[in-house]
C-alpha atoms as a PDB file:
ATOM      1  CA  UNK A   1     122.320 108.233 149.604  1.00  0.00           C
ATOM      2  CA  UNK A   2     121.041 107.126 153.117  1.00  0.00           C
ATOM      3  CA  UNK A   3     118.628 104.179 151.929  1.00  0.00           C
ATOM      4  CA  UNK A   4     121.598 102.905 149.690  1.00  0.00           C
ATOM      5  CA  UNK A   5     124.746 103.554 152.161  1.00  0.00           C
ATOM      6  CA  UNK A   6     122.817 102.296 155.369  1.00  0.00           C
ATOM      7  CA  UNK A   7     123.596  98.711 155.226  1.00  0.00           C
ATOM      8  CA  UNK A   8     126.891  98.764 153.880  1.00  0.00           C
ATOM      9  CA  UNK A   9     129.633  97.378 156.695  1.00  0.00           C
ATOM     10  CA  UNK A  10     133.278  97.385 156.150  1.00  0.00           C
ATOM     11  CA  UNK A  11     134.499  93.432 156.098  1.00  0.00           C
ATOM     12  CA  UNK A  12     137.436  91.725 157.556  1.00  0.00           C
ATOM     13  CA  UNK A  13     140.554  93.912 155.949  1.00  0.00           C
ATOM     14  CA  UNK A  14     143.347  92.291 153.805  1.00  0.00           C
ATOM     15  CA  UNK A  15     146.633  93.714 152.809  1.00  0.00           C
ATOM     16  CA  UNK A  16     148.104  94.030 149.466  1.00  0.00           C
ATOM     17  CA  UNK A  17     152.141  95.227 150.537  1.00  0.00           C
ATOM     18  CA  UNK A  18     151.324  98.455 151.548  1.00  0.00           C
ATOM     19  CA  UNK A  19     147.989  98.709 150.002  1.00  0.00           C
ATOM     20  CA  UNK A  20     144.625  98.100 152.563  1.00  0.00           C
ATOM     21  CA  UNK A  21     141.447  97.095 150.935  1.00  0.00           C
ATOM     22  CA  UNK A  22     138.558  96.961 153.000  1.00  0.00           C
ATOM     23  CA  UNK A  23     135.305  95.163 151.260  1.00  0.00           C
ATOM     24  CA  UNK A  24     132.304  96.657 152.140  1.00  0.00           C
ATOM     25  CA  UNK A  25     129.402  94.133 151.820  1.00  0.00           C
ATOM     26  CA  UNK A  26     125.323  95.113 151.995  1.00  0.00           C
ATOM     27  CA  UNK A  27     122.439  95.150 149.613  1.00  0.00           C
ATOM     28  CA  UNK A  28     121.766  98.509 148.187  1.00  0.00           C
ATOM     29  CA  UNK A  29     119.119  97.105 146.163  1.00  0.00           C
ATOM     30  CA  UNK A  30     120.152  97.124 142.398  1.00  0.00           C
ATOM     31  CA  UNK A  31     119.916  94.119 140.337  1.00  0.00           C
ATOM     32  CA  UNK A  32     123.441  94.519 138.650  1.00  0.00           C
ATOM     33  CA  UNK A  33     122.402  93.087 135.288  1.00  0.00           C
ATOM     34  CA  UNK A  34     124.941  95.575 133.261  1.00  0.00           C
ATOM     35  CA  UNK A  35     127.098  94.485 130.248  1.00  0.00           C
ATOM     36  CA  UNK A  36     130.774  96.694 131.082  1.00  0.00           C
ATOM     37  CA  UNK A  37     132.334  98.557 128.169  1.00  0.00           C
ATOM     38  CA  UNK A  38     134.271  95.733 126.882  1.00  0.00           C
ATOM     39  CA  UNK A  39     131.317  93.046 126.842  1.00  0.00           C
ATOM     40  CA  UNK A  40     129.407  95.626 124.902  1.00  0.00           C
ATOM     41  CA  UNK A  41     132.682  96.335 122.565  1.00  0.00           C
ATOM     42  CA  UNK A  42     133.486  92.109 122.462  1.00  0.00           C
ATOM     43  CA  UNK A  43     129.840  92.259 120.804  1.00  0.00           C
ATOM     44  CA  UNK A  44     129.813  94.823 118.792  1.00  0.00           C
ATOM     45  CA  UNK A  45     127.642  96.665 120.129  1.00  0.00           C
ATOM     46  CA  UNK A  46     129.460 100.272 121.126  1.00  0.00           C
ATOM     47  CA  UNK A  47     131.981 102.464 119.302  1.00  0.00           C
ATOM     48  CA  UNK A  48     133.518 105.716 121.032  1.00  0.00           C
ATOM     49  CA  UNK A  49     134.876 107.748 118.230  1.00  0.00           C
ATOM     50  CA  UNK A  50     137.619 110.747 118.310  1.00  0.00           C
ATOM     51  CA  UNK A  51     136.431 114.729 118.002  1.00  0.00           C
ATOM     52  CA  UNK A  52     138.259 117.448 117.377  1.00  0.00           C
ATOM     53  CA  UNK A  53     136.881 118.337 120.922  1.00  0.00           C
ATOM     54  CA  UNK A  54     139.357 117.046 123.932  1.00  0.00           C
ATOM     55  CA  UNK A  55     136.361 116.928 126.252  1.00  0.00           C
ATOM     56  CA  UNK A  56     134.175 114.822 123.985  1.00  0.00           C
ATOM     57  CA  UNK A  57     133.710 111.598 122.492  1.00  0.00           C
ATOM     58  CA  UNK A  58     131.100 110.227 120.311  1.00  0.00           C
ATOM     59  CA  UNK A  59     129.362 106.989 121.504  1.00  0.00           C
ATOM     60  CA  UNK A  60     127.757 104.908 119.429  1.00  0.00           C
ATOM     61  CA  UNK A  61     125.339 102.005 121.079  1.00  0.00           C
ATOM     62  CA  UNK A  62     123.185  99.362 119.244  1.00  0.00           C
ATOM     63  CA  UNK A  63     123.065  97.529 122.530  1.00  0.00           C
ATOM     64  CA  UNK A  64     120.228  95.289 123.898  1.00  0.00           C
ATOM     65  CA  UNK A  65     121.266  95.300 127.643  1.00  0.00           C
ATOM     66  CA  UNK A  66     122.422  98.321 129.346  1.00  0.00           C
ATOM     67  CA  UNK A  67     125.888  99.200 129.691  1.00  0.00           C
ATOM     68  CA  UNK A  68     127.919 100.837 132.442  1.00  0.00           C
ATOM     69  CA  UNK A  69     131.441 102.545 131.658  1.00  0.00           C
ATOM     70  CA  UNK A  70     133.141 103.410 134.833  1.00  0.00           C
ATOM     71  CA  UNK A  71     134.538 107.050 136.133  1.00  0.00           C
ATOM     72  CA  UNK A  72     138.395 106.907 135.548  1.00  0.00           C
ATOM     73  CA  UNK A  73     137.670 104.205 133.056  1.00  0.00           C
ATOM     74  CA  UNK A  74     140.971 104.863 130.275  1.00  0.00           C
ATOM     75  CA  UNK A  75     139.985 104.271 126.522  1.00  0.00           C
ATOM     76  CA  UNK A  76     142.624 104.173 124.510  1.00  0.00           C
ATOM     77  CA  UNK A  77     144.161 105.302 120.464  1.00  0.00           C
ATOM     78  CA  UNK A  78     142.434 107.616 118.808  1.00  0.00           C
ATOM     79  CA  UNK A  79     144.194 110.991 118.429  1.00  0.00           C
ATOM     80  CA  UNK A  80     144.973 110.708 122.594  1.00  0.00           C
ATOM     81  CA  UNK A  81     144.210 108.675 125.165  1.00  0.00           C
ATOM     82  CA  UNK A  82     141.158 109.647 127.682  1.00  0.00           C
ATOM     83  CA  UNK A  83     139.492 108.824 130.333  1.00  0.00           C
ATOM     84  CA  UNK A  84     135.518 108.893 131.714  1.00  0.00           C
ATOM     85  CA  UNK A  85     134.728 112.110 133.772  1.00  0.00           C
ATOM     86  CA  UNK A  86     131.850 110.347 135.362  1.00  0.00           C
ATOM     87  CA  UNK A  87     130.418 106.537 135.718  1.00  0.00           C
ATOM     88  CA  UNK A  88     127.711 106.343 132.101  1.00  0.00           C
ATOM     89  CA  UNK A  89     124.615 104.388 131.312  1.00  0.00           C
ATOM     90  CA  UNK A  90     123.314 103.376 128.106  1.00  0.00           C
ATOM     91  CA  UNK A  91     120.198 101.346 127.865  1.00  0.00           C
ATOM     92  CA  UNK A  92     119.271 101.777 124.438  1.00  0.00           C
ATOM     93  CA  UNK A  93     120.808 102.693 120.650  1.00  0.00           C
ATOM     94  CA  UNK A  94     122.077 105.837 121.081  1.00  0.00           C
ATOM     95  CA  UNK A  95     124.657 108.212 119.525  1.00  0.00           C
ATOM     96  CA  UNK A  96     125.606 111.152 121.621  1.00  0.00           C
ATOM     97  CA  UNK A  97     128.930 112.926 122.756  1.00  0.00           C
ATOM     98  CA  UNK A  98     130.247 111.936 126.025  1.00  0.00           C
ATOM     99  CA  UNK A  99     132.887 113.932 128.443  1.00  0.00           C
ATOM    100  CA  UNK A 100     136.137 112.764 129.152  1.00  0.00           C
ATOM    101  CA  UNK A 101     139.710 114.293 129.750  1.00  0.00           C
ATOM    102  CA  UNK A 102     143.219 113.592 128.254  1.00  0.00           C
ATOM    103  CA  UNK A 103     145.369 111.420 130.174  1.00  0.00           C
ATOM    104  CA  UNK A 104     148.367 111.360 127.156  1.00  0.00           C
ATOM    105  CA  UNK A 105     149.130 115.125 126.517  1.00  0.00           C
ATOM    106  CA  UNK A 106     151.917 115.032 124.344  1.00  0.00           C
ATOM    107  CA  UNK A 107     150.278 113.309 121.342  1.00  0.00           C
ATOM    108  CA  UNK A 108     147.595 114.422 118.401  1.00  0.00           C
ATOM    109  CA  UNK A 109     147.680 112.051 115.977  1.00  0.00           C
ATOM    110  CA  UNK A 110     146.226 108.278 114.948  1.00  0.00           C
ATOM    111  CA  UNK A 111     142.999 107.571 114.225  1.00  0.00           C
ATOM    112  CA  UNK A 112     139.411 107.956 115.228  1.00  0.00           C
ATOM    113  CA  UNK A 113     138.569 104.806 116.895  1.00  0.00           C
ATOM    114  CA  UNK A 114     139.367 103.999 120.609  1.00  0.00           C
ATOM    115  CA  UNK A 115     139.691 100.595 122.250  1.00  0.00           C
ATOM    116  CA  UNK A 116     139.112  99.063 125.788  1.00  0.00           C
ATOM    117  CA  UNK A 117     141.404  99.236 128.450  1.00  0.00           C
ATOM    118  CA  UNK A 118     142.097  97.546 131.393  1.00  0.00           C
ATOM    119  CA  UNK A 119     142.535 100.531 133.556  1.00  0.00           C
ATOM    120  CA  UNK A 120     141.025 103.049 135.717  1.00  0.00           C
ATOM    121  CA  UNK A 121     142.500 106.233 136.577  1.00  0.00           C
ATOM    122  CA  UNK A 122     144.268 106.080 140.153  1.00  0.00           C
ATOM    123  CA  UNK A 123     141.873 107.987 143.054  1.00  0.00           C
ATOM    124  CA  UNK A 124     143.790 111.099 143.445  1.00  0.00           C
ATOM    125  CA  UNK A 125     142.933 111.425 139.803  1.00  0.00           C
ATOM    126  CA  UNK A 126     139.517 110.293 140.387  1.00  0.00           C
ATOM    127  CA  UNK A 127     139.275 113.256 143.041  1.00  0.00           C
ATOM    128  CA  UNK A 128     140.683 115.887 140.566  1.00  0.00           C
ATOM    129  CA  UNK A 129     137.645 115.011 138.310  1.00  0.00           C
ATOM    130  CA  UNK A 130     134.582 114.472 140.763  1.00  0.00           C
ATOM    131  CA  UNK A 131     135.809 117.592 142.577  1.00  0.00           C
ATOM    132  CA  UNK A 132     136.037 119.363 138.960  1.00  0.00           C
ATOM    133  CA  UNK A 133     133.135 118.160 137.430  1.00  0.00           C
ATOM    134  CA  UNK A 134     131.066 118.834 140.490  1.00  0.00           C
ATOM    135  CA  UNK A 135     132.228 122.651 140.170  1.00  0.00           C
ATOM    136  CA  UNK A 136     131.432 123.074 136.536  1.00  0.00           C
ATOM    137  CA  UNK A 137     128.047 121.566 137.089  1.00  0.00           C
ATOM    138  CA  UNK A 138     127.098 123.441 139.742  1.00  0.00           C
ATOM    139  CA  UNK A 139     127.833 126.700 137.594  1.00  0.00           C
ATOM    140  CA  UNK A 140     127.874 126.170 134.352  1.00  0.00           C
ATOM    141  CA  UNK A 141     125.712 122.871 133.986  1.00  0.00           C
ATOM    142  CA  UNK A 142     128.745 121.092 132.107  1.00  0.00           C
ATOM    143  CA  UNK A 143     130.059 117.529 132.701  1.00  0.00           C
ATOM    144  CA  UNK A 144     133.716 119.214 131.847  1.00  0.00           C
ATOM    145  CA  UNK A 145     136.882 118.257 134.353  1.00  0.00           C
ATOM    146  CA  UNK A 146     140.046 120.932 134.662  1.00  0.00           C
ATOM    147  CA  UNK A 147     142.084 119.703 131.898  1.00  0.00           C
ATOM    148  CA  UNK A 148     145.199 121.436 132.736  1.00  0.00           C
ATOM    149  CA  UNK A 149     144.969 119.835 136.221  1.00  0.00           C
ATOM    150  CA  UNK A 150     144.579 116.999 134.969  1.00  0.00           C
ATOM    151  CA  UNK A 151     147.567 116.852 132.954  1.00  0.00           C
ATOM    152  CA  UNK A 152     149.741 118.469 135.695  1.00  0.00           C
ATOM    153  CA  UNK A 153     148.549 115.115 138.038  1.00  0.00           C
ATOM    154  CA  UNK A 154     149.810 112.757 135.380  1.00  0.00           C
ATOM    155  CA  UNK A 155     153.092 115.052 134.866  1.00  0.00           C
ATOM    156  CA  UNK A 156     153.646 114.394 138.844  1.00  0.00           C
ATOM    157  CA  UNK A 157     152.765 110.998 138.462  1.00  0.00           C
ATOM    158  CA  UNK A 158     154.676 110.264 135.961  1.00  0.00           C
ATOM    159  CA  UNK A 159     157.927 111.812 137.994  1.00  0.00           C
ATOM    160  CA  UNK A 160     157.140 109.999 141.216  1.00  0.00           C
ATOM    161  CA  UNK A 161     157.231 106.723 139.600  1.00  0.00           C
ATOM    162  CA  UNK A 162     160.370 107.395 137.717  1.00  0.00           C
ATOM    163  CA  UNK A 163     158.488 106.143 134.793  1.00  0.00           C
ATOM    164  CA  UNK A 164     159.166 107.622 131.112  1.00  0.00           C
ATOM    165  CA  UNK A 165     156.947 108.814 128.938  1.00  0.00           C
ATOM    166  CA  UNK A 166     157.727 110.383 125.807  1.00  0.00           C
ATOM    167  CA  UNK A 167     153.454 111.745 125.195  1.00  0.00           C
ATOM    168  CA  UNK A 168     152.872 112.069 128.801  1.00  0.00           C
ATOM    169  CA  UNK A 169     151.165 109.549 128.863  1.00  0.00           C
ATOM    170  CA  UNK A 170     149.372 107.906 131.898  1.00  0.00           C
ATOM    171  CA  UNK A 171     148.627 104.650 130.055  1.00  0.00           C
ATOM    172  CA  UNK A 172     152.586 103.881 130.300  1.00  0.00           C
ATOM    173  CA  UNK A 173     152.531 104.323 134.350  1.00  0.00           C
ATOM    174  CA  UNK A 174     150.598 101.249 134.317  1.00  0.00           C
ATOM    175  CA  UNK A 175     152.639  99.529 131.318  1.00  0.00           C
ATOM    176  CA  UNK A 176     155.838  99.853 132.600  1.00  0.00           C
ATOM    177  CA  UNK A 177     154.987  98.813 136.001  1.00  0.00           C
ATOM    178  CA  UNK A 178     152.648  95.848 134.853  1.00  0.00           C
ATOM    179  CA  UNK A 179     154.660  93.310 136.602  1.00  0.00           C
ATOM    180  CA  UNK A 180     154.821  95.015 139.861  1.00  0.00           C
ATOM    181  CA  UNK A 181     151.403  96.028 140.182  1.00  0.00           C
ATOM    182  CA  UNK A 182     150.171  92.264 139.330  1.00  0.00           C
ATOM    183  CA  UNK A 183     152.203  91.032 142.049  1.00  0.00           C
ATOM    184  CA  UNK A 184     150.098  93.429 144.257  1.00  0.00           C
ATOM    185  CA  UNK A 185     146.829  91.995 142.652  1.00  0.00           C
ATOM    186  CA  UNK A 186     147.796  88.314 143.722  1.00  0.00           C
ATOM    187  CA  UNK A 187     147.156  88.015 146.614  1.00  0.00           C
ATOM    188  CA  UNK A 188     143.363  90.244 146.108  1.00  0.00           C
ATOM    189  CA  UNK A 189     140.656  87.702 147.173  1.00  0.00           C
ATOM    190  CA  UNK A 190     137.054  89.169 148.232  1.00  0.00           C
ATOM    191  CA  UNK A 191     134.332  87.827 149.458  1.00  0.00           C
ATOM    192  CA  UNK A 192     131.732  86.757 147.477  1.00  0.00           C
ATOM    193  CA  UNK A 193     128.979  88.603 148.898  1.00  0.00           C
ATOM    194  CA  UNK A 194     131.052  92.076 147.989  1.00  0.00           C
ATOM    195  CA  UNK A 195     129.439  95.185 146.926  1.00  0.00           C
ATOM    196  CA  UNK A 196     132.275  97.375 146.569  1.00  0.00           C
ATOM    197  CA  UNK A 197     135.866  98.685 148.997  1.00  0.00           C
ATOM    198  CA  UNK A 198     137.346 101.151 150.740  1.00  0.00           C
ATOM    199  CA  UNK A 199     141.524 101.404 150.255  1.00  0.00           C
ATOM    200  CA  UNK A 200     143.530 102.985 152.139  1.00  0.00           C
ATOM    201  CA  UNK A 201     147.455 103.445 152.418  1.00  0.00           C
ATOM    202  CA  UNK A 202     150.174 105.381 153.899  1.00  0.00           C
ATOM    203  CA  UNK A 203     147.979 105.826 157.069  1.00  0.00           C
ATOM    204  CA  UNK A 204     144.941 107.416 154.626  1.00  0.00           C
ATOM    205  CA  UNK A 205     141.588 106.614 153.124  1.00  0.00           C
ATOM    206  CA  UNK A 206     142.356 106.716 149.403  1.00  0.00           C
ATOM    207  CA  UNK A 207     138.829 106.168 148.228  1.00  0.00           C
ATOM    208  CA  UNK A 208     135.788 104.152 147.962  1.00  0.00           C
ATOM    209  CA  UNK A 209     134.122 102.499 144.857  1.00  0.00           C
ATOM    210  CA  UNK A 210     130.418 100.943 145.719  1.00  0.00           C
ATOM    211  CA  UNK A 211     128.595  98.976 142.762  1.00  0.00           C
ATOM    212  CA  UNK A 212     125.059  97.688 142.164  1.00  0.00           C
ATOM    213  CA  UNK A 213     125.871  94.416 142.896  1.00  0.00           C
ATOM    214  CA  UNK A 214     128.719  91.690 143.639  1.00  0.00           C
ATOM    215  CA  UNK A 215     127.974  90.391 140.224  1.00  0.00           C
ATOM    216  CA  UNK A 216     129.327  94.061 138.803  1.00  0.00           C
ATOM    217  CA  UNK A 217     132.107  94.622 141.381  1.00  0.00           C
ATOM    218  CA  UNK A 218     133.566  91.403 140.503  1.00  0.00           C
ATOM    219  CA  UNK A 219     133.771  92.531 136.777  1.00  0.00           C
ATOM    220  CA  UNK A 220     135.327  96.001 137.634  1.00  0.00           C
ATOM    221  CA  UNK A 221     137.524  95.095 140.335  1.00  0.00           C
ATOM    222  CA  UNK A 222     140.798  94.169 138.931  1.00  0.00           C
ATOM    223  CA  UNK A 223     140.617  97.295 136.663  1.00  0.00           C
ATOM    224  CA  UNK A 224     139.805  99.663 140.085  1.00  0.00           C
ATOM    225  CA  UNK A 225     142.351  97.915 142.271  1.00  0.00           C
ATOM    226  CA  UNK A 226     145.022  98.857 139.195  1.00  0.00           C
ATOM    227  CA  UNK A 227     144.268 102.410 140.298  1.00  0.00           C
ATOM    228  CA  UNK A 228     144.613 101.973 143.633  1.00  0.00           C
ATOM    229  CA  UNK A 229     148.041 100.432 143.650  1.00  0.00           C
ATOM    230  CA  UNK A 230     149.386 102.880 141.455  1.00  0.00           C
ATOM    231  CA  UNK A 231     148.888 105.088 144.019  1.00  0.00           C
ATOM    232  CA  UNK A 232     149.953 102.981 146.823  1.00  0.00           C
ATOM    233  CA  UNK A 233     153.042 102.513 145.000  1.00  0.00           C
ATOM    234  CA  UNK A 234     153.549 106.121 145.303  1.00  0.00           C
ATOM    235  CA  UNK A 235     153.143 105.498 148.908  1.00  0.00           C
ATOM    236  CA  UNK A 236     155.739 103.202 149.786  1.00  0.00           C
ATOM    237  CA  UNK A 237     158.126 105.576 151.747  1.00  0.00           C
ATOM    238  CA  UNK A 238     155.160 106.284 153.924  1.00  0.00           C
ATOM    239  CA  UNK A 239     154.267 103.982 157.169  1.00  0.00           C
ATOM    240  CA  UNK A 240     151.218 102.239 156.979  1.00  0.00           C
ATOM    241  CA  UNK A 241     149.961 101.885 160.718  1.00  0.00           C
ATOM    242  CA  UNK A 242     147.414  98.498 161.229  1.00  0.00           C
ATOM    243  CA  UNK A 243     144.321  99.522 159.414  1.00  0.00           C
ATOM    244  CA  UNK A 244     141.448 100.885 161.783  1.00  0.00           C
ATOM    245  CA  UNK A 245     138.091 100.070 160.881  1.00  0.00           C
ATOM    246  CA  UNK A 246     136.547 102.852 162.811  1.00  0.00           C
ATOM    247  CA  UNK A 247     138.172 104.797 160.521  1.00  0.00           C
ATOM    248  CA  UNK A 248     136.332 103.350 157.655  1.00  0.00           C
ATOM    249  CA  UNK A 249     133.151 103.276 159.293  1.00  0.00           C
ATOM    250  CA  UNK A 250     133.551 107.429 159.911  1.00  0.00           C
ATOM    251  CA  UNK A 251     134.510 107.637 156.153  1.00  0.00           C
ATOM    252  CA  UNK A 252     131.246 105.488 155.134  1.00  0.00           C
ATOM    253  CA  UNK A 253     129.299 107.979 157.665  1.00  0.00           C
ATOM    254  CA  UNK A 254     130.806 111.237 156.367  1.00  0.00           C
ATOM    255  CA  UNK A 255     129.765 110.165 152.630  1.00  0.00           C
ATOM    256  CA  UNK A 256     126.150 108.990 153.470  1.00  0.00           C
ATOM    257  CA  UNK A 257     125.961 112.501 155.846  1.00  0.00           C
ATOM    258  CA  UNK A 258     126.644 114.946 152.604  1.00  0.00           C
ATOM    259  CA  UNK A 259     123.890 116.911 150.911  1.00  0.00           C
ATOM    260  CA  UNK A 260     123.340 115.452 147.689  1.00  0.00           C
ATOM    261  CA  UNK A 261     122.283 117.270 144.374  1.00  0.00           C
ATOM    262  CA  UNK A 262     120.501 115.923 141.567  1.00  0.00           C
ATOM    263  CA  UNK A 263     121.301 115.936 137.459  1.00  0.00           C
ATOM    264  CA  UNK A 264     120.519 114.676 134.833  1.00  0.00           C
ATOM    265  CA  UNK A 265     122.748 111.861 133.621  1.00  0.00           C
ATOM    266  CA  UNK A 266     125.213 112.116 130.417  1.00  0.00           C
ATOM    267  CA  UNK A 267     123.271 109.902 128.544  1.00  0.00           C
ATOM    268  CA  UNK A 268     120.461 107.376 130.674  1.00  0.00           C
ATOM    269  CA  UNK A 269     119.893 107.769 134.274  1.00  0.00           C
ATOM    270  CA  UNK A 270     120.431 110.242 137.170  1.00  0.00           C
ATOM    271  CA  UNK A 271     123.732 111.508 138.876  1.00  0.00           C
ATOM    272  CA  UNK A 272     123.812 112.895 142.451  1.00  0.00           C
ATOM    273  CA  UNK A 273     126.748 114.995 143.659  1.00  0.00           C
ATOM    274  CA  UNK A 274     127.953 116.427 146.721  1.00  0.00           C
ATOM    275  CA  UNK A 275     131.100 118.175 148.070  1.00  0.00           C
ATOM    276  CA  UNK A 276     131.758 119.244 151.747  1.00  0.00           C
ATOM    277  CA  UNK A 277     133.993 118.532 154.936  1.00  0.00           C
ATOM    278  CA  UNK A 278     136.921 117.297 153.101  1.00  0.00           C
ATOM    279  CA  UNK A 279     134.806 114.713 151.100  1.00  0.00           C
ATOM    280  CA  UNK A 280     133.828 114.483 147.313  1.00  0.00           C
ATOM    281  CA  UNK A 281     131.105 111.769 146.189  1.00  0.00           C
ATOM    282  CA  UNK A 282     129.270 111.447 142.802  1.00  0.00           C
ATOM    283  CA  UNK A 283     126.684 108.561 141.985  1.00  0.00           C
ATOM    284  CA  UNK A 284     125.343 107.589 138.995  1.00  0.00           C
ATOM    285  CA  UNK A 285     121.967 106.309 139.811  1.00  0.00           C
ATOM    286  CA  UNK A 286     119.424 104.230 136.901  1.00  0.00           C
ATOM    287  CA  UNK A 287     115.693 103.427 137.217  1.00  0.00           C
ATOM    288  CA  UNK A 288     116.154 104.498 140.880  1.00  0.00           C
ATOM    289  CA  UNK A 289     118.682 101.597 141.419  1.00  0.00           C
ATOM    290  CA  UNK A 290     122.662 102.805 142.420  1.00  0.00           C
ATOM    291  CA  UNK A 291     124.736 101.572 139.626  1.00  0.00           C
ATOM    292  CA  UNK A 292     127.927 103.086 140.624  1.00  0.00           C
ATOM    293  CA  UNK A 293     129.553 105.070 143.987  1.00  0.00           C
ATOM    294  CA  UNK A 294     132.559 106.720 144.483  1.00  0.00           C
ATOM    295  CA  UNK A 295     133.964 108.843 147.359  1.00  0.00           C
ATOM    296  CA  UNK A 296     137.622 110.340 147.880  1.00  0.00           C
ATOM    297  CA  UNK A 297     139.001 112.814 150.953  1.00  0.00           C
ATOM    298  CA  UNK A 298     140.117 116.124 149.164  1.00  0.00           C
ATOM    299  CA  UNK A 299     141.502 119.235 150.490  1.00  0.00           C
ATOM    300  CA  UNK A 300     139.535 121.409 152.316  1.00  0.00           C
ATOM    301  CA  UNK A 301     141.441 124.325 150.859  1.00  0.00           C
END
């Protein structure tokens, strides 16, 4: 990750209430020519269809430009709403299964079809998978995440937020607070040179999300800063000292520092994963160009 990670700096901070988004702005090197799951859907071109397997989805692409669907990512109908264990690329027709995870546990029933969302998973969910994931494929060569976590983080989330859900379903977190989390978003404003962010709040890193380009962080930020002020929201109660960049910078250092492993990627590309000294990182990686980053503190337990 060093030759991608080197030039990234941490910009000038701005606050969201109690939410602290750092932009981190560089060249890593990728063009950032990707469609996102909703272009690709808006023409046509993909389909992710229920299983009777929780883990898996079918995708269909007839695409003509490659397509990137983001870790965290929530798709939504179907039998139950899911989410993306990992950041995918498709660069030509293709139908395979994909993995996923449940984010609605108290429904099985609709159709087969899912739609587009405009939601990603909040980071300590994020975590839970990359730090899953990363433990399956290390010894069993699966892309599977720890369902039953999984649901037990949305069950807590769900409780913390005083929000009610009669499936369980994460997808309502975000509904019922709509309002409230767009009044965080109004005030988001990057610079146009940025690559990706690091957020923290309640004194903490909560995670970083690095992208090919500025071009395709500006079409997945809104959905990734969704995430991170759910969790901020969760938050609140907790003092948020004056962010310290150092801090950042040590984070940045720590993530370009692990020792990465290679695999193949779900269905185009490469992925590279690492876990060590309180830090998980995944990146999905295509023709040798970073597509997609992400990094979260977990517990060293």
């Amino acid at each position: 990750m060093a030759h991608w990670l080197a030039s990234v700096q941490p910009a000038e901070p701005f606050f969201l209430r109690n939410l602290v988004v750092f932009p981190l702005v560089g060249q890593n090197g990728g063009n950032g020519s990707y469609l996102t799951l909703q272009e690709a859907s808006d023409r046509g071109w993909i389909q992710l269809l229920d299983t009777e397997d929780v883990s898996h989805v079918v995708l269909r692409f007839q695409g003509r430009e490659p397509v990137v669907m983001m870790e965290g990512e929530e798709v939504l109908g179907a039998r139950q709403n899911r989410v993306f264990v990992t950041t995918l690329v498709a660069e030509r027709p293709v139908e395979t299964p994909v993995p996923v995870v449940c984010v609605e546990e108290g429904r099985w029933s609709g159709g087969t079809t899912f739609r587009t969302s405009e939601t990603v998973a909040y980071p300590s969910l994020r975590a839970l998978l990359s730090s899953s994931v990363f433990r399956n494929l290390t010894h069993r060569r699966t892309y599977e995440a720890d369902q039953g976590a999984v649901w037990q983080s949305v069950r807590t989330t769900l409780t913390r937020l005083q929000v009610h859900s009669q499936t369980q379903s994460l997808h309502d977190s975000f509904e019922q607070l709509q309002d409230f989390l767009e009044d965080y978003l109004e005030e988001a404003e990057f610079p146009e040179e940025t690559q990706g962010l690091v957020s923290l709040a309640g004194g903490r890193i909560l995670g970083l999300d690095l992208f090919a380009s500025p071009a395709l962080f500006q079409k997945f930020a809104r959905q990734v800063l969704r995430g991170y002020t759910l969790e901020a929201v969760m938050l609140m109660n907790r003092p948020s000292p004056y962010p310290d960049a150092d801090q950042v910078r040590r984070f940045l250092q720590a993530v370009e520092g692990l020792s990465y492993r290679r695999f193949p990627g779900v269905v185009h590309g490469e992925e590279y994963r690492a876990m060590s000294r309180g830090v998980v990182s995944r990146a999905t990686v295509h023709r040798n160009h970073l597509v997609h980053l992400s990094a979260f503190p977990v517990s060293q337990n």
